[in-house]
Protein backbone atom coordinates (compact mmCIF):
# COMPACT_ATOMS: atom_id res chain seq x y z
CA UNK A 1 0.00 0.00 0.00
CA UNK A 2 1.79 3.14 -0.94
CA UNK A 3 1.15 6.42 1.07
CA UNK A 4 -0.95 9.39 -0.59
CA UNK A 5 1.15 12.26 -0.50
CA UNK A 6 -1.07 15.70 -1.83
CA UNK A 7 -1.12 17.04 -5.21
CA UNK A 8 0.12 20.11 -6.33
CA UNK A 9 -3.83 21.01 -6.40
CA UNK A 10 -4.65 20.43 -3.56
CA UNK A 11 -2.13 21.89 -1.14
CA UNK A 12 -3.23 25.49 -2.09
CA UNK A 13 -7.03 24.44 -1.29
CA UNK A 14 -6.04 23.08 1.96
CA UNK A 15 -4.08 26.21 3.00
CA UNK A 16 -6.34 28.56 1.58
CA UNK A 17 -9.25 26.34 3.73
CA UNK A 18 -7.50 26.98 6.60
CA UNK A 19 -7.45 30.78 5.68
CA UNK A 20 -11.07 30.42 5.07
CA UNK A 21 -12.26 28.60 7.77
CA UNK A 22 -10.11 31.37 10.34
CA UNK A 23 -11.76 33.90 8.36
CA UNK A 24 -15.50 32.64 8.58
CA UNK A 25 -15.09 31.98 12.03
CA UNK A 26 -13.92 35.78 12.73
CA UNK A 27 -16.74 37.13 10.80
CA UNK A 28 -19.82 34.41 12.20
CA UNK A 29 -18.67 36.08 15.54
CA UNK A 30 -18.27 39.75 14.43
CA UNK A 31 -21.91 38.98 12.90
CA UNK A 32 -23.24 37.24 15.69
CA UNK A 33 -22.20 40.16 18.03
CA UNK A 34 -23.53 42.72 16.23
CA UNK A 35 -26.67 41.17 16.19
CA UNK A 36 -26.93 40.56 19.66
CA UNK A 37 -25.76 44.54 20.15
CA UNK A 38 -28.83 45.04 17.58
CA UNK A 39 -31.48 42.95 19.80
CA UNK A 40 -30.42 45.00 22.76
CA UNK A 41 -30.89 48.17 21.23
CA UNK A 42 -34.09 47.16 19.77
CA UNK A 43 -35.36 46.12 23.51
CA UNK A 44 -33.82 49.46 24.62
CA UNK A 45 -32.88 52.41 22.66
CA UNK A 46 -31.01 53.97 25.78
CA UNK A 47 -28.49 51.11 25.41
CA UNK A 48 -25.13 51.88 25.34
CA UNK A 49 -23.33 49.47 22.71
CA UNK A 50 -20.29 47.93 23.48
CA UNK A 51 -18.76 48.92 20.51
CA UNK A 52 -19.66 52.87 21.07
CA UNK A 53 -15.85 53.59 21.54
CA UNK A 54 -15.93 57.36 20.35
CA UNK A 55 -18.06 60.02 18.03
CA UNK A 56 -16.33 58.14 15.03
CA UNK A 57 -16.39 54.81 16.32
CA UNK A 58 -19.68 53.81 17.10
CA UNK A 59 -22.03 51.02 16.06
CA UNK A 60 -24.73 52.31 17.32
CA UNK A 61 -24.62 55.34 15.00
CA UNK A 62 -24.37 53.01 12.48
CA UNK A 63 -27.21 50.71 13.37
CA UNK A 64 -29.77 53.03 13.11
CA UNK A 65 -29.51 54.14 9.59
CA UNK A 66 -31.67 52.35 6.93
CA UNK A 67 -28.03 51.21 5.14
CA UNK A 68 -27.88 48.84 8.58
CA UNK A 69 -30.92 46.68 6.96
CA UNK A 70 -30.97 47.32 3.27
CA UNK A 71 -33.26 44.04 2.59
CA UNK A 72 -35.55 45.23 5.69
CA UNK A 73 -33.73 43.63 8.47
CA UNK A 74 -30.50 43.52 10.25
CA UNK A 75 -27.44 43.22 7.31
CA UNK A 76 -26.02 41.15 10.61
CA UNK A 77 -28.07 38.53 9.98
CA UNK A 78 -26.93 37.90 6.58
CA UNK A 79 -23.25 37.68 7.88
CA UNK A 80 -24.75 35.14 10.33
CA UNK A 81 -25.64 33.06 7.00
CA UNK A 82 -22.52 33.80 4.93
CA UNK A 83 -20.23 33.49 7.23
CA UNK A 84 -21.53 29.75 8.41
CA UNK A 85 -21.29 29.15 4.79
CA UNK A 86 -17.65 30.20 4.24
CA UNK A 87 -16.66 28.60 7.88
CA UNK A 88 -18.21 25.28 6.53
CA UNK A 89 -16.92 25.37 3.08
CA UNK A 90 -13.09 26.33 4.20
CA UNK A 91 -13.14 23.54 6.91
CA UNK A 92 -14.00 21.55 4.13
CA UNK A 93 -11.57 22.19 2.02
CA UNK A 94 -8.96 22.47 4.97
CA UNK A 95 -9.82 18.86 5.07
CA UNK A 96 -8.64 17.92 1.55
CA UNK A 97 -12.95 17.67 0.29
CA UNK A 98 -12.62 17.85 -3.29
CA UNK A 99 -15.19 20.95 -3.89
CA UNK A 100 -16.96 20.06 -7.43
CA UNK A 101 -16.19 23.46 -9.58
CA UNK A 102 -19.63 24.05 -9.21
CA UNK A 103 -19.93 24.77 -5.63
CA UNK A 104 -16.08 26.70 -6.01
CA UNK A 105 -18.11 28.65 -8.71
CA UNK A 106 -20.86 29.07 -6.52
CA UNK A 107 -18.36 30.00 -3.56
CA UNK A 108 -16.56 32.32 -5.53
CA UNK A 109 -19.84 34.73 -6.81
CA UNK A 110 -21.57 34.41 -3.31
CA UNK A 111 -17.62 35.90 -1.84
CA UNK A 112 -18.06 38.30 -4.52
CA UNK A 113 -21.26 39.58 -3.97
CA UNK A 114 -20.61 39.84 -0.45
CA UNK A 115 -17.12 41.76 -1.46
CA UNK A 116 -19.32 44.60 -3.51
CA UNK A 117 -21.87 44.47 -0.23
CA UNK A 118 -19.37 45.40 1.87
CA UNK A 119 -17.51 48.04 -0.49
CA UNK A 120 -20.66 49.71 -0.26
CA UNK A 121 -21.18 49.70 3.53
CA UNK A 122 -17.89 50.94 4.17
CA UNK A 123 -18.40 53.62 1.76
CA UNK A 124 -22.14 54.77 3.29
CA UNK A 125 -20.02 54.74 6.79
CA UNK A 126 -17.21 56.89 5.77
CA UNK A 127 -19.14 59.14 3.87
CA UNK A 128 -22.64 58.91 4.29
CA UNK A 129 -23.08 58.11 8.15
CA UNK A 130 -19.94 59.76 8.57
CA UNK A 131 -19.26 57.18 11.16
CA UNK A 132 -17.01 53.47 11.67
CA UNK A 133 -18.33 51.02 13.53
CA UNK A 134 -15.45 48.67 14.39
CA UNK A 135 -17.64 45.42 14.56
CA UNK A 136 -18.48 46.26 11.17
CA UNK A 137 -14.84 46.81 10.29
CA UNK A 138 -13.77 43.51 11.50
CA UNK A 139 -16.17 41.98 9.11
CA UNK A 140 -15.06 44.07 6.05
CA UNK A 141 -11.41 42.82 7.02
CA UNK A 142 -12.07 39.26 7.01
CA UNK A 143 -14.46 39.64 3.86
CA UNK A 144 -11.89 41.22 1.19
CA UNK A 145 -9.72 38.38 1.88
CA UNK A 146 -12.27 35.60 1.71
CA UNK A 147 -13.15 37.39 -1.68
CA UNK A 148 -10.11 37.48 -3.06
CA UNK A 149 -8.61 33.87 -1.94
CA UNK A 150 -11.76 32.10 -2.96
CA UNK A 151 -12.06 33.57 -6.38
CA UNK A 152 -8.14 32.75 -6.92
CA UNK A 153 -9.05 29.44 -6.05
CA UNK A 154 -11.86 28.93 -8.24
CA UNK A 155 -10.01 30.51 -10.88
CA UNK A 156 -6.87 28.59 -10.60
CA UNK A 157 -6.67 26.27 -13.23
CA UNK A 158 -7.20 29.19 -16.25
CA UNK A 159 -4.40 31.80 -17.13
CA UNK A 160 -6.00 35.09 -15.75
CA UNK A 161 -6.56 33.41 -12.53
CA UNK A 162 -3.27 32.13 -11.96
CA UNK A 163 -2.08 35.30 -11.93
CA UNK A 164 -4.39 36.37 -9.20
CA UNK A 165 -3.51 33.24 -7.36
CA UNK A 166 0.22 34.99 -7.69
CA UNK A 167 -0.79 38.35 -6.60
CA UNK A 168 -3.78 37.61 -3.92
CA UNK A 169 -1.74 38.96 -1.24
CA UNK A 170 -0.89 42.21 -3.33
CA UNK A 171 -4.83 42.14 -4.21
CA UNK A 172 -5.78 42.07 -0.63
CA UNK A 173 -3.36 44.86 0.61
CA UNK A 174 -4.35 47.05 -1.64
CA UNK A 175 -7.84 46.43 -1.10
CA UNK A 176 -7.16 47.04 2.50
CA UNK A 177 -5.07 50.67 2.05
CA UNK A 178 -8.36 51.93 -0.47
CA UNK A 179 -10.29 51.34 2.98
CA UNK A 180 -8.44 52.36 5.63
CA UNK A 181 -6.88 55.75 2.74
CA UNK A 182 -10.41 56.53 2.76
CA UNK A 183 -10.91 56.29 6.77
CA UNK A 184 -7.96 58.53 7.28
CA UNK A 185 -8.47 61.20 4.67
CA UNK A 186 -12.38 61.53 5.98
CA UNK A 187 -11.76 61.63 9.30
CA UNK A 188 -8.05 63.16 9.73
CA UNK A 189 -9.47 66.20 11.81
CA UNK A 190 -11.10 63.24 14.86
CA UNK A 191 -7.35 61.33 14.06
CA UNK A 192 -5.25 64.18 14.67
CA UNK A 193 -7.21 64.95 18.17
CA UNK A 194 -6.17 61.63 19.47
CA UNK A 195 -1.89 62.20 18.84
């Protein structure tokens, strides 16, 4: 009986399950959090969030604007969904499951959508409620990368997404500095009062 070493293909899936499966887990919390903070608020609208750190960093400022449910209740409890989803699938995959392309496919476009959901939050924060709330944040950090890593994944085996798979860390960084470039410049006045 010979001993089955990896493949080539599969390493990348396992590592990048791990990723995904640390990710998911980070965000299901973040999620599950802010919808507990969202139930308390809802049973009292005196309550004083946990994550009400500052004028600028607030949730609760955040969770009482209609971009906080955009499909008529909490955007929380879509994380909640998504996030189980991506915890699942990159446990999965940590595990060495062979994902049919399909459900990669599928993985990919759901980590997409979920990519341009969360560009748009974080831009109605910065400049729109002209607040951050750093629940929120945590989820757009673990998001870009679960974007980014799954869709290199999926993409792998064609040309174009080879080279993503060789510049997914570059992707991600970048992704990140547009974000927190945007935070800075918008709010340098509140910044500067904390040096």
């Amino acid at each position: 009986m010979t001993e089955q070493h990896p493949s080539v293909e599969a390493t990348p899936a396992r590592a990048t399950g791990l990723a995904l499966a640390a990710g998911g887990a980070i965000g299901l919390a973040a999620a599950f959090v802010l919808t507990v903070e969202r139930f308390r608020l809802l049973e009292d609208p005196e309550h004083r969030l946990s994550c009400d750190l500052s004028p600028i960093l607030s949730c609760g400022s955040v969770m009482v604007t209609e971009q906080a449910r955009v499909f008529g209740f909490p955007n929380p409890l879509l994380g909640i969904g998504a996030f189980a989803v991506v915890l699942t699938l990159g446990v999965l995959l940590a595990g060495g499951v062979h994902l049919p392309r399909w459900v990669l496919a599928g993985f990919a476009t759901g980590a997409c959508l979920g990519l341009v959901f969360v560009a748009w939050l974080s831009f109605q924060s910065i400049y729109r409620i002209g607040a951050l709330c750093p629940w929120c944040m945590v989820v757009w950090t673990v998001t870009i990368p679960i974007a980014v890593w799954t869709v290199a994944l999926a993409a792998r085996p064609h040309p174009v997404g080879r080279v993503l798979w060789d510049y997914r860390y570059l992707v991600v960084v970048t992704l990140y500095l547009a974000v927190v470039v945007q935070a800075l410049v918008k709010f340098w006045d509140y910044w500067r009062t904390l040096a």
